[in-house]
C-alpha atoms as a PDB file:
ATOM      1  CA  UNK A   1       7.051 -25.692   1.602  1.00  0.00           C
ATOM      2  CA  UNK A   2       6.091 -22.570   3.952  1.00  0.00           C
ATOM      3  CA  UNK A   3       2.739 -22.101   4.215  1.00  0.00           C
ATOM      4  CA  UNK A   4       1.410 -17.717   3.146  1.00  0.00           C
ATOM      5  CA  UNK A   5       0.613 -16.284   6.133  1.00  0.00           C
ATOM      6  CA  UNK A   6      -2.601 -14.926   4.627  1.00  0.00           C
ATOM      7  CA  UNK A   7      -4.266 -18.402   4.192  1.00  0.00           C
ATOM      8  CA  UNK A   8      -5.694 -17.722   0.846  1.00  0.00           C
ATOM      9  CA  UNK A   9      -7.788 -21.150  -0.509  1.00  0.00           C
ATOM     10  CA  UNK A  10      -7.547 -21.929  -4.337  1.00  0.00           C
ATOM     11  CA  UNK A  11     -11.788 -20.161  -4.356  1.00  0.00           C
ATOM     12  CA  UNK A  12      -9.950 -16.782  -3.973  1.00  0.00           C
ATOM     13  CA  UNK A  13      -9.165 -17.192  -7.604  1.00  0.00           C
ATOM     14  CA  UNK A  14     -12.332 -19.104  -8.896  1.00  0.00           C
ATOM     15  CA  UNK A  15     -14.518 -16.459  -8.369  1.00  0.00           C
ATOM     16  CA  UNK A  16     -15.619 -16.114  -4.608  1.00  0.00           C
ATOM     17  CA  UNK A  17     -13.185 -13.950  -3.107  1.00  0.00           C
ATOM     18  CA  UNK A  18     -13.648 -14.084   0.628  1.00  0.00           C
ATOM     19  CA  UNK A  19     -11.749 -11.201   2.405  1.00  0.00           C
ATOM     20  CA  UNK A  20      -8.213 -11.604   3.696  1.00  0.00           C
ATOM     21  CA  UNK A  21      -9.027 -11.791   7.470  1.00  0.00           C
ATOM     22  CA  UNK A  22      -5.293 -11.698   9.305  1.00  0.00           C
ATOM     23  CA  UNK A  23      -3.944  -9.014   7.391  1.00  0.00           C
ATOM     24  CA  UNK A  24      -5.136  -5.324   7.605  1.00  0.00           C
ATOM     25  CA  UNK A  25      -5.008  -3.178   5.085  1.00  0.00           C
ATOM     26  CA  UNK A  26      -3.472   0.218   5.344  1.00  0.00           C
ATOM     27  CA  UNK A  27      -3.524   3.359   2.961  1.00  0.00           C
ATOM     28  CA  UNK A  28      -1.422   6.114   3.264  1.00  0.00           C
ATOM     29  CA  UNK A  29      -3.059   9.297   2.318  1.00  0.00           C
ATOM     30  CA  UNK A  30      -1.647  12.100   4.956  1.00  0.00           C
ATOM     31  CA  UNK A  31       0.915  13.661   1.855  1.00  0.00           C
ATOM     32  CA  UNK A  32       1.087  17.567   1.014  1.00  0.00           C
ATOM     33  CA  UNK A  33       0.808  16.955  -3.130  1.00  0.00           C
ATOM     34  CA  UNK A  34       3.541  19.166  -3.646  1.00  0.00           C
ATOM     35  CA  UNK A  35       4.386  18.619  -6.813  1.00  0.00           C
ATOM     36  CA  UNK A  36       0.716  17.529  -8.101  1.00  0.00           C
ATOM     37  CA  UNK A  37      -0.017  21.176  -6.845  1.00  0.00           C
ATOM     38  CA  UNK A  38      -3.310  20.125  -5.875  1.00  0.00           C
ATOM     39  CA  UNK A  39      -5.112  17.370  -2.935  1.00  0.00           C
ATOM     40  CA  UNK A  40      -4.277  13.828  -4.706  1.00  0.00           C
ATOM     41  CA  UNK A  41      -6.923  12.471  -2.543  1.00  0.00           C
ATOM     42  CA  UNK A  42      -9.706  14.358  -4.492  1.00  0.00           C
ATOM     43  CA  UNK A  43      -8.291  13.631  -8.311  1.00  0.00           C
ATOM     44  CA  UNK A  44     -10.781  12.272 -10.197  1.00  0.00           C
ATOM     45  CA  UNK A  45     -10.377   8.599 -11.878  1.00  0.00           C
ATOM     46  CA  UNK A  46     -13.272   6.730 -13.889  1.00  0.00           C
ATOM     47  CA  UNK A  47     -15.897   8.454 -12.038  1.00  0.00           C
ATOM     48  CA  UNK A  48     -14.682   8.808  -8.327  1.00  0.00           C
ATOM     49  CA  UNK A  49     -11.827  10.163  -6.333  1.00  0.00           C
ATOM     50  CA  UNK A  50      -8.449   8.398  -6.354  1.00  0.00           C
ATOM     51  CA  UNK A  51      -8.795   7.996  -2.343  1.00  0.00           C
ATOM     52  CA  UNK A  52     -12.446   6.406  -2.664  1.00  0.00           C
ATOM     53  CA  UNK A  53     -10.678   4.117  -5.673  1.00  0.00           C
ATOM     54  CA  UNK A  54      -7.953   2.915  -3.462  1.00  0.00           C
ATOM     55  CA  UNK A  55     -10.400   2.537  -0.504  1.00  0.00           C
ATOM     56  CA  UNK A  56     -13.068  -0.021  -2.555  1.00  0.00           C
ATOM     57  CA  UNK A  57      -9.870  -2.171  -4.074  1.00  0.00           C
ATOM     58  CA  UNK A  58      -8.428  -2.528  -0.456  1.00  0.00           C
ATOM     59  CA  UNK A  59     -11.712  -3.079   1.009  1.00  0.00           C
ATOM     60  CA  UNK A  60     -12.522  -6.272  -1.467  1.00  0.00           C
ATOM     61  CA  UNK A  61      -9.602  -7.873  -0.707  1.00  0.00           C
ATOM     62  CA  UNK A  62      -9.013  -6.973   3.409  1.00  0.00           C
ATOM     63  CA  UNK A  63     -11.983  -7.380   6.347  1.00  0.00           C
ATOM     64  CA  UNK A  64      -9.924  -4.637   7.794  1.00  0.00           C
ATOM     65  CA  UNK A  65      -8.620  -1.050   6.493  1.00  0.00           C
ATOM     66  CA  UNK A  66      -7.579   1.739   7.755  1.00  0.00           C
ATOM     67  CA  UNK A  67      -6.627   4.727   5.951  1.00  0.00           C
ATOM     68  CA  UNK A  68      -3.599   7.242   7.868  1.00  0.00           C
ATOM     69  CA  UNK A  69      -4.499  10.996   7.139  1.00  0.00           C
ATOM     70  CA  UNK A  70      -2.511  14.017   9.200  1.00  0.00           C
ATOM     71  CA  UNK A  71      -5.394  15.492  10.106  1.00  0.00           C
ATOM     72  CA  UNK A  72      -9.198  14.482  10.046  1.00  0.00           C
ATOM     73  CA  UNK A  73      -9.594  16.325   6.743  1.00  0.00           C
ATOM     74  CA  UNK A  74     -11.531  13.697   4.543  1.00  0.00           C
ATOM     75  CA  UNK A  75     -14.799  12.284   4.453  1.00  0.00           C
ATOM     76  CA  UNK A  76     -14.462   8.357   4.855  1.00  0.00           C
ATOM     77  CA  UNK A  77     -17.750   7.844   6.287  1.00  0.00           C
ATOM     78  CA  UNK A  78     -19.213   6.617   2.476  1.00  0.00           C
ATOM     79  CA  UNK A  79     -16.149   4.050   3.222  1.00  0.00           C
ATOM     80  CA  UNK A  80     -15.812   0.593   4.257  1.00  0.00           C
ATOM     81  CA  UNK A  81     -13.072   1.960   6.061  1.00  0.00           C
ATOM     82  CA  UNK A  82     -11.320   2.831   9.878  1.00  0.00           C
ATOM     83  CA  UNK A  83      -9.576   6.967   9.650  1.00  0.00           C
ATOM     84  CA  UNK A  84      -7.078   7.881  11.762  1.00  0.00           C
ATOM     85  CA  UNK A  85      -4.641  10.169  12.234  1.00  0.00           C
ATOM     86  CA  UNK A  86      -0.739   9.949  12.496  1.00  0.00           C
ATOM     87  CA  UNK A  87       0.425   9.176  16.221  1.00  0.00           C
ATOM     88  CA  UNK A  88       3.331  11.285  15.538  1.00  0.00           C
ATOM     89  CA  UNK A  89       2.647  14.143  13.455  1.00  0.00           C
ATOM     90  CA  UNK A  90       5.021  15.452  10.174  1.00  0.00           C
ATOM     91  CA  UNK A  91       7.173  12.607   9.984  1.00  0.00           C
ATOM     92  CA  UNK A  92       5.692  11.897   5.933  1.00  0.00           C
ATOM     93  CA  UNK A  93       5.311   8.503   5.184  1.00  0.00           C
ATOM     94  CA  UNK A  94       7.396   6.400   7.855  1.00  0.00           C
ATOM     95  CA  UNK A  95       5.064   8.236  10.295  1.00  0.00           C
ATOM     96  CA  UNK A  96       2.053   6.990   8.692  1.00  0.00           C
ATOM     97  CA  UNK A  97       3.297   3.484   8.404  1.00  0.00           C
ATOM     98  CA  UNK A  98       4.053   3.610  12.122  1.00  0.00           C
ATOM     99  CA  UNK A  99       0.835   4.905  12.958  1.00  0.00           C
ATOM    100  CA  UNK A 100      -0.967   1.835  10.637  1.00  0.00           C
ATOM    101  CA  UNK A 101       0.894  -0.529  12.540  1.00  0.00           C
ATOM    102  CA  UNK A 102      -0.099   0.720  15.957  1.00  0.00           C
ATOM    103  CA  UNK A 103      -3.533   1.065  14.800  1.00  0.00           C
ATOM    104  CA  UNK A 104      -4.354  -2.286  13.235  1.00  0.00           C
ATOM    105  CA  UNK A 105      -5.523  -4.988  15.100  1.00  0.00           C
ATOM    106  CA  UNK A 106      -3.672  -7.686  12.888  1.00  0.00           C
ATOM    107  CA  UNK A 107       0.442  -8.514  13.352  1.00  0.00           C
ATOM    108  CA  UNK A 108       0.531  -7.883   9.858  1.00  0.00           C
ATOM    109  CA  UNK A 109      -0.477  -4.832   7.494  1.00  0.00           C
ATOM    110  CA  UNK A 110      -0.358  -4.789   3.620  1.00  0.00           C
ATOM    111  CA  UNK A 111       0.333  -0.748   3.400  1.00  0.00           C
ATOM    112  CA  UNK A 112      -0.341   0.994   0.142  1.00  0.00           C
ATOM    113  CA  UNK A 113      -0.472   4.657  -1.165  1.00  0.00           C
ATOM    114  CA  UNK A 114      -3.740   6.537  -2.350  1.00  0.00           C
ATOM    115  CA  UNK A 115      -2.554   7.428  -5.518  1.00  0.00           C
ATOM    116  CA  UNK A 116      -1.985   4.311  -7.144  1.00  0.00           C
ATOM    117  CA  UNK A 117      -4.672   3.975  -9.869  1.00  0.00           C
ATOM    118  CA  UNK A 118      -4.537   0.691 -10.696  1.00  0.00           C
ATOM    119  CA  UNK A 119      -3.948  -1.466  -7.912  1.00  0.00           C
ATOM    120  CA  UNK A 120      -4.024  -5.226  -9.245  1.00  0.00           C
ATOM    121  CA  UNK A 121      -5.835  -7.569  -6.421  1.00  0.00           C
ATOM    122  CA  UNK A 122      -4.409 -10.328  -8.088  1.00  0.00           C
ATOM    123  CA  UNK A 123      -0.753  -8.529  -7.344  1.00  0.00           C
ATOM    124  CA  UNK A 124      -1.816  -8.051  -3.915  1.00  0.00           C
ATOM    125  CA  UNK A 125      -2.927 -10.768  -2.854  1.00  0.00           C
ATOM    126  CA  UNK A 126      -0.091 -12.681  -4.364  1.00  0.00           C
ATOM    127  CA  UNK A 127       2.488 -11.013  -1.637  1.00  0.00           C
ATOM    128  CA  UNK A 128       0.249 -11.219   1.096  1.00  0.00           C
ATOM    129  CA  UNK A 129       0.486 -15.014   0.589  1.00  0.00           C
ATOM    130  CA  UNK A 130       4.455 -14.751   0.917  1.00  0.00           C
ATOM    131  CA  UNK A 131       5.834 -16.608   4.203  1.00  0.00           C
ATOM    132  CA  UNK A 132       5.817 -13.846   7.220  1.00  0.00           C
ATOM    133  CA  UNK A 133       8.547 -11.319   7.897  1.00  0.00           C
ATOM    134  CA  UNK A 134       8.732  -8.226   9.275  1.00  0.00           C
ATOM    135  CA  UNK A 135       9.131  -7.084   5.885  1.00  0.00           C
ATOM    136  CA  UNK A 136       8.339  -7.954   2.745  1.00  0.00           C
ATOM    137  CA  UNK A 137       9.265  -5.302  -0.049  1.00  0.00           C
ATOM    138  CA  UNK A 138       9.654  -5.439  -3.679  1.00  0.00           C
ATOM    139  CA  UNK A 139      12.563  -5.007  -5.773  1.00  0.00           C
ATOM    140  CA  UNK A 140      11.572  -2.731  -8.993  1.00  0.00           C
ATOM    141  CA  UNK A 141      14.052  -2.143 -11.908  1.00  0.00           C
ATOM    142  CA  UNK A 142      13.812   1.276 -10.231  1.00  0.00           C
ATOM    143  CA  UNK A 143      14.357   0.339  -7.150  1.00  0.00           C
ATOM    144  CA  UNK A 144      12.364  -0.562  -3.826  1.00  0.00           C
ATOM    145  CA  UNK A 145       8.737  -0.315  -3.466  1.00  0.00           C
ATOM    146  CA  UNK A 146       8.114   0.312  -0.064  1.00  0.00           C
ATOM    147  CA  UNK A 147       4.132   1.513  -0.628  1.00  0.00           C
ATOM    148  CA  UNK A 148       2.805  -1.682  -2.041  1.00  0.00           C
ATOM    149  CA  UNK A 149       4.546  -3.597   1.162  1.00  0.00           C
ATOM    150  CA  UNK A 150       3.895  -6.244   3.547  1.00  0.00           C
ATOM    151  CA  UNK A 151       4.929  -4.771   7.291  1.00  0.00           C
ATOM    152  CA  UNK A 152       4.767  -6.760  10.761  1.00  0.00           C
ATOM    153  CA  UNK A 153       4.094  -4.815  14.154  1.00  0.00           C
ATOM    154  CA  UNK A 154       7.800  -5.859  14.986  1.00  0.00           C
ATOM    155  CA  UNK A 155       8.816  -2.816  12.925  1.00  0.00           C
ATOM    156  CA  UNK A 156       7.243  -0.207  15.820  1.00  0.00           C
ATOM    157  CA  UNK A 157      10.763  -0.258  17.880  1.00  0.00           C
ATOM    158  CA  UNK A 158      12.520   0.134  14.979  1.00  0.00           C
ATOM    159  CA  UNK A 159      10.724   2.754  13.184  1.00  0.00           C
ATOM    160  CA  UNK A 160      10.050   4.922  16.449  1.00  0.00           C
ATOM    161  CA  UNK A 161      14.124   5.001  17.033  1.00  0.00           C
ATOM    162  CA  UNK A 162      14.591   6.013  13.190  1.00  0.00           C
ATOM    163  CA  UNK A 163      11.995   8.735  13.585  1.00  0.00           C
ATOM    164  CA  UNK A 164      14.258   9.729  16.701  1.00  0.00           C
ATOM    165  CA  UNK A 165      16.986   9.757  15.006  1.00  0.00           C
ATOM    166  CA  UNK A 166      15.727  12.309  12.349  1.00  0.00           C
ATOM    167  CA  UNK A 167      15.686   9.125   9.586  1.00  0.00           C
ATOM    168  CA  UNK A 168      12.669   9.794   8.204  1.00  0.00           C
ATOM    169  CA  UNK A 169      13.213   7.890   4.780  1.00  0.00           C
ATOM    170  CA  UNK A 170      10.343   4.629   4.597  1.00  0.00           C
ATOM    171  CA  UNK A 171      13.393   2.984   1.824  1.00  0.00           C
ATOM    172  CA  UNK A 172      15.715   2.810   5.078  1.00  0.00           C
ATOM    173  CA  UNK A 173      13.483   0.996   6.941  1.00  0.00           C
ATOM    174  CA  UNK A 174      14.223  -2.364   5.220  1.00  0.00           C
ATOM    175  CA  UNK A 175      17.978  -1.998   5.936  1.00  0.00           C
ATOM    176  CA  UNK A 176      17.238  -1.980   9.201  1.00  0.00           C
ATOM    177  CA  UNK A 177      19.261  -5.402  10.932  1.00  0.00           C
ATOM    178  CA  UNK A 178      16.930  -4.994  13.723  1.00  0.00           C
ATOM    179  CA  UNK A 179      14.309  -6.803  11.024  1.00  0.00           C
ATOM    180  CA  UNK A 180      14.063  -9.603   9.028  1.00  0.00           C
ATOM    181  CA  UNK A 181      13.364  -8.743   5.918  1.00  0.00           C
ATOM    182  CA  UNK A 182      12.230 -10.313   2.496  1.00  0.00           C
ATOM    183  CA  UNK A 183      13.059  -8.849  -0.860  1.00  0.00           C
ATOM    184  CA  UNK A 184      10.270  -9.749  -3.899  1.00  0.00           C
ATOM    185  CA  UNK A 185      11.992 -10.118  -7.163  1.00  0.00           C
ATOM    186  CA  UNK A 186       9.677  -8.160  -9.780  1.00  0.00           C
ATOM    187  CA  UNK A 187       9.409 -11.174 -12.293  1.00  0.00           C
ATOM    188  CA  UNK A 188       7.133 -12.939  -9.443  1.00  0.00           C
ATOM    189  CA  UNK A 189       4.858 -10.831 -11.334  1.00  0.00           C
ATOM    190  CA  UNK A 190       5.187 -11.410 -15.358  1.00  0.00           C
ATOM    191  CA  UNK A 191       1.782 -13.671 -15.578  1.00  0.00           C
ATOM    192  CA  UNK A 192      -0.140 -10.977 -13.726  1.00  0.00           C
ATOM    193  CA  UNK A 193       1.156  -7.537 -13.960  1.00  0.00           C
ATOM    194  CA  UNK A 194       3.677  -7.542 -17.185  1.00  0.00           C
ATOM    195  CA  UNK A 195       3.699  -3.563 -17.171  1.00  0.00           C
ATOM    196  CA  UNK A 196       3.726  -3.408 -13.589  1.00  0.00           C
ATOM    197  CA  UNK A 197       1.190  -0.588 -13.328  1.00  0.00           C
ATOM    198  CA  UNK A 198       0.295  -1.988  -9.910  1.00  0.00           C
ATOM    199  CA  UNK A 199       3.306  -0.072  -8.669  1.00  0.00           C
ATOM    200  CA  UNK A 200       2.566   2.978 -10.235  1.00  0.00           C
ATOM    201  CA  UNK A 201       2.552   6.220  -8.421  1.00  0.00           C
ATOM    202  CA  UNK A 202       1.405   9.679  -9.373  1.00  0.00           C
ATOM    203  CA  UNK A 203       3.199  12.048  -7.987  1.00  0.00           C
ATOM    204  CA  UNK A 204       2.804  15.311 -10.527  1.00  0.00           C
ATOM    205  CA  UNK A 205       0.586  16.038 -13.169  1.00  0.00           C
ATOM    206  CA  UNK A 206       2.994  14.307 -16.114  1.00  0.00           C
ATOM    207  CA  UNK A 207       2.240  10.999 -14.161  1.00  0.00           C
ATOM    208  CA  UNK A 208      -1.454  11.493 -14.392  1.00  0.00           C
ATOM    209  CA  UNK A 209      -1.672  12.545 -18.413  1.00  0.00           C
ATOM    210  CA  UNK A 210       0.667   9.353 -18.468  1.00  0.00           C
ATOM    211  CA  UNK A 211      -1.465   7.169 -16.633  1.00  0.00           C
ATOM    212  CA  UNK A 212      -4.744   8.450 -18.213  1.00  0.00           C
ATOM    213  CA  UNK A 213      -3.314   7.626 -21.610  1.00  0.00           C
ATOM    214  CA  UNK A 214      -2.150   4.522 -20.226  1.00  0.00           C
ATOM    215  CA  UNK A 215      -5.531   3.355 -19.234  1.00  0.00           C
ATOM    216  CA  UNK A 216      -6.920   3.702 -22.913  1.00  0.00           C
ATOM    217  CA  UNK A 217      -4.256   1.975 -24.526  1.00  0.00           C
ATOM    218  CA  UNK A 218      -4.934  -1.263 -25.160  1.00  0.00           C
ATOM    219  CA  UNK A 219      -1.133  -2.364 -25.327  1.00  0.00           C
ATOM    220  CA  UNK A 220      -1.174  -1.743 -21.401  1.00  0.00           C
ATOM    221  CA  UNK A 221      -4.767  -3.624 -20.476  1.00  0.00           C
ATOM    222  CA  UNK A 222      -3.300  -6.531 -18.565  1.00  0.00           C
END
């Protein structure tokens, strides 16, 4: 049997959760909000901002994290966390992947986005045990989930050549043959995730009343 690259011992799930130390962990948070019509960063969620949420799940599970804004236009210094800024500006999301990988001192990055509410550790750290690749993506009934993604510092080449090609969709980057690349069945997650909120993005305001109502009803707890 493979061995998980992140080396996880059976105490991760017994109650002492030491951090994942060969991994880095990577948020995304450099988007316009569009069609939220307002700075996702700064929605508020139980009490704090959805960034600051994202920022204390990643940071109990990852010695390292980094979160990828466009410009140095957030206050992370109440964070267990690195900032930085994309390497190559405006290229959305595949540009702030690329600039995680380049800036994290570990082969490997778990990358996630900052508006994803409730991030499941258990989820997490359940892929980042998955043998290495320079991909590792799951496969949704709606399709790919490239923001809650395992990435290797292989993809660089790759990802600067799309970016200089115009491709500037993150989805693409697994059909890349340049990588080898791993695709995560969703049911990997029935015992721990059933509704798979872990996933969930929110994009416009619809999503949030949906995901507020979601968090009070009991029928969604696990």
């Amino acid at each position: 049997m493979e061995k998980g690259v992140g080396a996880i011992p059976p105490s991760f799930f017994m109650g002492h959760q030491p951090k994942i130390s060969n991994i880095t962990g990577v948020i995304l948070a450099g988007g316009l909000s569009r069609r939220m019509g307002q700075d996702k960063r700064r929605l508020h969620w139980q009490g704090e901002y959805f960034l600051d949420l994202v920022c204390r799940v990643m940071d109990s599970l990852f010695e390292e994290v980094l979160v990828v804004t466009a410009q140095e236009d957030y206050d992370c210094s109440h964070l267990p966390v690195r900032l930085v800024t994309d390497k190559i500006p405006k290229k959305g999301s595949l540009g702030g992947l690329y600039t995680g990988l380049i800036e994290a001192k570990h082969s490997l990055i778990f990358v996630v986005a900052c508006d994803m509410p409730f991030l499941s550790k258990e989820s997490i750290t359940r892929l980042c045990m998955e043998p290495e690749s320079d991909v590792l993506v799951v496969k949704l009934s709606t399709g790919m989930q490239p923001l809650h993604a395992r990435y290797s510092k292989r993809c660089v080449l790759t990802i600067e050549k799309m970016i200089h090609d115009g491709d500037l969709k993150i989805k693409n980057l697994p059909a890349q043959s340049s990588l080898s690349v791993r695709h995560i069945e969703e049911t990997l997650f029935d015992d721990i995730d059933p509704h798979r909120r872990s996933f969930m993005n929110i994009n416009t305001p619809a999503d949030l009343e949906f995901a507020r109502k979601m968090s009070s009803d009991p029928t969604f707890s696990q």
